[in-house]
Structures are given as C-alpha cells and as structure tokens.
C-alpha atoms as a PDB file:
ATOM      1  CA  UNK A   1       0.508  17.141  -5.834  1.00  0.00           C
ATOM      2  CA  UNK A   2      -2.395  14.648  -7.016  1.00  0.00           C
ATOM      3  CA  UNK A   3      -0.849  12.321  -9.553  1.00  0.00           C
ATOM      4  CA  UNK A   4      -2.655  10.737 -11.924  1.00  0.00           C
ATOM      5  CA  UNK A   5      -3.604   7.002 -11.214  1.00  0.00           C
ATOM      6  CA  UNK A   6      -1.700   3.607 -13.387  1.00  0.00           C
ATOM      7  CA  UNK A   7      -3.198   1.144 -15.007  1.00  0.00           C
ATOM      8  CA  UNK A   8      -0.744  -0.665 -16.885  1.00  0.00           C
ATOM      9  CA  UNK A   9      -0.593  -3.915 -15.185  1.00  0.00           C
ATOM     10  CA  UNK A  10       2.865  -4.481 -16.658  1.00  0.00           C
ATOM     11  CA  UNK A  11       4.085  -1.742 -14.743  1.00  0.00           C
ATOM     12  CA  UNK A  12       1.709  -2.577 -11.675  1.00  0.00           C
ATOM     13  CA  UNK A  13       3.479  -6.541 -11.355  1.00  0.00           C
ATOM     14  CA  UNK A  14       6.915  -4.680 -11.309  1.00  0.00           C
ATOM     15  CA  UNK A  15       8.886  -5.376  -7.409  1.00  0.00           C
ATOM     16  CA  UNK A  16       8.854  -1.703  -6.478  1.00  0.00           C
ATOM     17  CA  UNK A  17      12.629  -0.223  -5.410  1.00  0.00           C
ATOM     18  CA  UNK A  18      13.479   0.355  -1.994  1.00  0.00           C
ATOM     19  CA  UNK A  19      12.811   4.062  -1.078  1.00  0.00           C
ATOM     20  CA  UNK A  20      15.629   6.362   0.084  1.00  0.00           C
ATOM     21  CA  UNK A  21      15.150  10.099   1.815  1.00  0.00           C
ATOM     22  CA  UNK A  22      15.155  11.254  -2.008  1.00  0.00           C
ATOM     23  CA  UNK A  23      11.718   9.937  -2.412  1.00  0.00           C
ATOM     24  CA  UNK A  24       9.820  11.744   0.785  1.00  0.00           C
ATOM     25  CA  UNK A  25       7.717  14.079  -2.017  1.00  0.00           C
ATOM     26  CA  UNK A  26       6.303  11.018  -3.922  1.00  0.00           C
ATOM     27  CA  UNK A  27       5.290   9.923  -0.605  1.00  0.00           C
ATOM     28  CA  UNK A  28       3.600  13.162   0.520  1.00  0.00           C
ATOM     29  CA  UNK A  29       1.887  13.302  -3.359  1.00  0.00           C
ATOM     30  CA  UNK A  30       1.153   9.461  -2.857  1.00  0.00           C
ATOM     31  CA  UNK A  31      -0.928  11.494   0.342  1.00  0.00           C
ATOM     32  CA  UNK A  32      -2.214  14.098  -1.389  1.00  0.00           C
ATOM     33  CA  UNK A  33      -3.619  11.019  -4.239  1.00  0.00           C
ATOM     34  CA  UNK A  34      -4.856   8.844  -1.311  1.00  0.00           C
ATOM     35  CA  UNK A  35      -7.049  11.595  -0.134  1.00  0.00           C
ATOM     36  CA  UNK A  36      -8.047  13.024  -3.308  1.00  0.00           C
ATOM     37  CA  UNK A  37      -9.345   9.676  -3.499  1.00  0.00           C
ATOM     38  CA  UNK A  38     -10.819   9.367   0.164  1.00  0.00           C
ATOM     39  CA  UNK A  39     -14.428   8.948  -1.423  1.00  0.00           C
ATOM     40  CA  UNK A  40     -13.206   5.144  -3.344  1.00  0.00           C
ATOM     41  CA  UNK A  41     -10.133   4.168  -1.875  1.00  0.00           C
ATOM     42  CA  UNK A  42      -8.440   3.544   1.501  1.00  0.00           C
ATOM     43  CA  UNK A  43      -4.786   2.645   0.552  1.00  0.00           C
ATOM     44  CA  UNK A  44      -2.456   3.145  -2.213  1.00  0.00           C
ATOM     45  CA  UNK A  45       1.158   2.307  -3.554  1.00  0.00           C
ATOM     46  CA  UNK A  46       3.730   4.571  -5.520  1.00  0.00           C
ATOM     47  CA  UNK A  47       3.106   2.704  -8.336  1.00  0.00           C
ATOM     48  CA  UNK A  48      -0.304   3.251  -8.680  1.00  0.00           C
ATOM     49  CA  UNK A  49       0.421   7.107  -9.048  1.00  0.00           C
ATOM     50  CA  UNK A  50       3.461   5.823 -11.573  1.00  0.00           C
ATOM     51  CA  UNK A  51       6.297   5.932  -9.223  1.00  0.00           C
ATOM     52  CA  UNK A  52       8.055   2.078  -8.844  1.00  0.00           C
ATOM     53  CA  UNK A  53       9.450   2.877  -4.962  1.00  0.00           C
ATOM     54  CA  UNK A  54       8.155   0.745  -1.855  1.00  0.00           C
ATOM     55  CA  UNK A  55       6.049   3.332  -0.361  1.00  0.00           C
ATOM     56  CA  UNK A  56       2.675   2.862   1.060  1.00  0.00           C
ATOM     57  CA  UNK A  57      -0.147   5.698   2.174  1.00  0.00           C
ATOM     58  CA  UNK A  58      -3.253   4.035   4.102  1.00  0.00           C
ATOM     59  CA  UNK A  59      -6.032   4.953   5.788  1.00  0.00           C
ATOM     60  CA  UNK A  60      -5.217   3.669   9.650  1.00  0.00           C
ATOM     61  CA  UNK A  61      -8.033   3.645  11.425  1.00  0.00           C
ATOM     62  CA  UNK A  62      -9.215   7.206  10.868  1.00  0.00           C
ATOM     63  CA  UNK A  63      -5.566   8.935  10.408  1.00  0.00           C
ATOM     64  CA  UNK A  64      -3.495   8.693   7.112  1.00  0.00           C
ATOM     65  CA  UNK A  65      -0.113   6.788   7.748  1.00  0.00           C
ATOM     66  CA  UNK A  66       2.669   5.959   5.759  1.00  0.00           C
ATOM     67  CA  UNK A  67       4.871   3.488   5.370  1.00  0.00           C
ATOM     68  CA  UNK A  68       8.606   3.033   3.354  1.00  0.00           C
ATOM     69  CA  UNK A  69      10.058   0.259   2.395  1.00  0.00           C
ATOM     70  CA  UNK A  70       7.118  -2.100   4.365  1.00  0.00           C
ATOM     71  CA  UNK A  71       7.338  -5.950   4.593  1.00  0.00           C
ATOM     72  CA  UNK A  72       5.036  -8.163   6.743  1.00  0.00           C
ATOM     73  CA  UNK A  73       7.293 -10.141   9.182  1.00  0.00           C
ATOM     74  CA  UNK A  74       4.563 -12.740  10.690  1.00  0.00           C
ATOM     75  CA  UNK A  75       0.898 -13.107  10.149  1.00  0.00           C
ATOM     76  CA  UNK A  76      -1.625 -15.555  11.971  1.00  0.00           C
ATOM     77  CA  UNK A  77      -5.331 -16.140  10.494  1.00  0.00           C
ATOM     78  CA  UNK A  78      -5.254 -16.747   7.081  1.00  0.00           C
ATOM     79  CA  UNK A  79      -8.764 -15.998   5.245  1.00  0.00           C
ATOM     80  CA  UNK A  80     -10.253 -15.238   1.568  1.00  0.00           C
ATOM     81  CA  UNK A  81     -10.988 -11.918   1.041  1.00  0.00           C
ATOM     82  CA  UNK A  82     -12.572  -9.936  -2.087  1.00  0.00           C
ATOM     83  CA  UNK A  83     -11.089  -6.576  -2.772  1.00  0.00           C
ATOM     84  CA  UNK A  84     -10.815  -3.681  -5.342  1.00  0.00           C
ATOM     85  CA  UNK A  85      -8.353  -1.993  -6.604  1.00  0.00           C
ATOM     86  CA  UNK A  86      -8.258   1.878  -8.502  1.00  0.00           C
ATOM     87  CA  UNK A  87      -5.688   0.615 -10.799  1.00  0.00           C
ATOM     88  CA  UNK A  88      -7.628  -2.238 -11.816  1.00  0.00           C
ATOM     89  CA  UNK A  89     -10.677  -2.327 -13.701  1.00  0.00           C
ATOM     90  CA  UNK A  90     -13.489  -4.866 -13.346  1.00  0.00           C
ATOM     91  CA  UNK A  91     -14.923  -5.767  -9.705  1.00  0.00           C
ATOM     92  CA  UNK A  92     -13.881  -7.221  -6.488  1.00  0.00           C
ATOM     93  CA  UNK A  93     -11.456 -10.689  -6.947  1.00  0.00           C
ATOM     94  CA  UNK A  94     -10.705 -12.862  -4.351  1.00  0.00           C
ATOM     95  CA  UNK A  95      -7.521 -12.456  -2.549  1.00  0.00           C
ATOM     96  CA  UNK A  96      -5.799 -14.307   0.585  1.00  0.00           C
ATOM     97  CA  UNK A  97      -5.363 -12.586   3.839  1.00  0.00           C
ATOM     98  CA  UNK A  98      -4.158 -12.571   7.667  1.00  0.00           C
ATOM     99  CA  UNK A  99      -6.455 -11.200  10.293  1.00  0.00           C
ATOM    100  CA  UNK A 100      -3.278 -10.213  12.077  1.00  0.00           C
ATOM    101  CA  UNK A 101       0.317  -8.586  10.597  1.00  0.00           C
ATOM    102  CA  UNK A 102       3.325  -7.644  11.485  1.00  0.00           C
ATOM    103  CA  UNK A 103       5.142  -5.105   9.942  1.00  0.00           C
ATOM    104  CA  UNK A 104       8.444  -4.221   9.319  1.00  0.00           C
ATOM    105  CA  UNK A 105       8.986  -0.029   8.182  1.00  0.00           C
ATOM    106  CA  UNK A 106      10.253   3.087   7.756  1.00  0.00           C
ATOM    107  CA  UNK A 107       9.182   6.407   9.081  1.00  0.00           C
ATOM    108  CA  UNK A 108       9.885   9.655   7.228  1.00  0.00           C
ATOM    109  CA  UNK A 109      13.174  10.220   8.510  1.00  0.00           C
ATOM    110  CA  UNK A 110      13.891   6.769   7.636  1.00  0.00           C
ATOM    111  CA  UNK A 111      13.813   5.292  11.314  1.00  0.00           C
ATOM    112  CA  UNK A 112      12.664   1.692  11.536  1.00  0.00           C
ATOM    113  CA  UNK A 113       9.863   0.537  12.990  1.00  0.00           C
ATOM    114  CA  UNK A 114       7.889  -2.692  14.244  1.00  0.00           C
ATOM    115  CA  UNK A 115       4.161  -2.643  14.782  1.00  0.00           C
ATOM    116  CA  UNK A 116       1.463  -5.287  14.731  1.00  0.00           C
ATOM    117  CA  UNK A 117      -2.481  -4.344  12.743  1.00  0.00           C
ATOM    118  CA  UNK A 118      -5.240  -6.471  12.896  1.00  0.00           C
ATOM    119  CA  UNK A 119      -8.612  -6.558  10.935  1.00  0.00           C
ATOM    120  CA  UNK A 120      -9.428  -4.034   8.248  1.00  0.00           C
ATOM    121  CA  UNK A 121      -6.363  -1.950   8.810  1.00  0.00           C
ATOM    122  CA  UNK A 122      -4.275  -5.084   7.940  1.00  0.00           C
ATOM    123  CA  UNK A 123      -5.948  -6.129   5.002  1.00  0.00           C
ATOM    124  CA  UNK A 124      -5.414  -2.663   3.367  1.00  0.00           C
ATOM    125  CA  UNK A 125      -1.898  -3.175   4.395  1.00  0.00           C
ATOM    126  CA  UNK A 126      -1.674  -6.550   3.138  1.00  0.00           C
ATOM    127  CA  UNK A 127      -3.265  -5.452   0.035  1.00  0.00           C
ATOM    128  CA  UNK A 128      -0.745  -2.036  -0.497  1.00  0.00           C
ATOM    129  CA  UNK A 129       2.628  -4.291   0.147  1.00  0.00           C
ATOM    130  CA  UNK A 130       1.263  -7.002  -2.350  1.00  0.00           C
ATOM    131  CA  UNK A 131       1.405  -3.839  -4.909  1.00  0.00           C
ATOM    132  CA  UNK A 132       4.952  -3.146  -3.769  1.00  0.00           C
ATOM    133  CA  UNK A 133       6.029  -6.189  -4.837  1.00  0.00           C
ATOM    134  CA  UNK A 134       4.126  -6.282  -7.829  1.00  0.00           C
ATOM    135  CA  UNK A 135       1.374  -8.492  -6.897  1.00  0.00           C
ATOM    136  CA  UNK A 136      -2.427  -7.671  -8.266  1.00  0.00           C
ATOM    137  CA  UNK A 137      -5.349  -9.415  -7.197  1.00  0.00           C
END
C-alpha cells in the first residue's frame, strides 16, 4: 500500500526501533511508496511513510533493495555532498559522505548480511540510515 509521506521533523529526528519479522508489510508498503515515488526519489525510510522501525527501501543500482535494521560498519572517503529529501521542504543542504560503505543488515527473513556500496548507491544509503537514526540534513 502507498503511504502517505511525513513531514514532521520531530517525528523525522526520532532513532527509529529495531525491526522484527512483524514489520515485513511496512517494508513491502515502504516499496510500494519508494516506487510510487520513482519519478523524485531514490531511497526512503519507515519514517518517512510514518512508521518509526529501522527499515530502508533504495534504489540499488537499477533493482529496489531493502534493508532492516542497517548500520554502516566502516567507510573510507569522506566528502560534502548536497542532497534532498521528500520529507523535507526547501532545496538541496549540504551533507557529509563516504565514497565507500559497509553495511551491516537484515534480509527479509531476518538473515544477516555484510556487503560493501560505493558511489551513488552509498550515498542514498548513507542518506536512508541517517533517517533511521533520526538524522535530517
């Protein structure tokens, strides 16, 4: 189901609660958001649909992926980015970044993973995790 998109930044700089199997449908509506979205936005968190759980959906080079209960666990790189946000109004803002992450996750079925993004596909990730714990640019 497409949810409708927060705003409140008092709710948006809440740390989002770790995710459990009981939260796999916000994750496929985060999805369904995400891609209702596709036109103006690459990556989202639960709580921009409203929902304070640590669950990410991003655009990964071409295929939707998503991530629960993400945290980076190295990063090499740093640079200044500027970046947008849906749940934010006003234009880009500056933000730090790595050119290279490493990610700790969660799969659906609540397996953990390891896996290293570089580039673009790391700043959106970068950018989705700071939401999780309740960092805006």
């Amino acid at each position: 189901m497409v949810r409708e998109l927060m705003h409140d930044p008092l709710f948006l700089q809440q740390k989002a609660v770790t995710a459990t199997q009981d939260d796999v449908q916000v994750a496929h509506d985060l999805l369904e958001t995400l891609i209702a979205h596709e036109d103006s936005c690459v990556g989202m968190a639960a709580n921009m649909i409203g929902i304070n759980k640590s669950i990410i959906a991003f655009d990964c080079d071409g295929e939707y992926m998503v991530m629960y209960n993400p945290s980076i666990i190295k990063k090499f790189g740093a640079y200044e980015a500027e970046e947008s946000c849906l749940s934010l109004l006003g234009g880009p803002r500056k933000a730090k970044r790595w050119k290279s992450i490493k990610v700790q996750y969660q799969t659906e079925t609540f397996q953990v993973r390891f896996k290293t993004f570089t580039g673009w596909t790391a700043q959106i990730i970068q950018h989705e995790i700071d939401h999780c714990n309740g960092v805006l640019i």
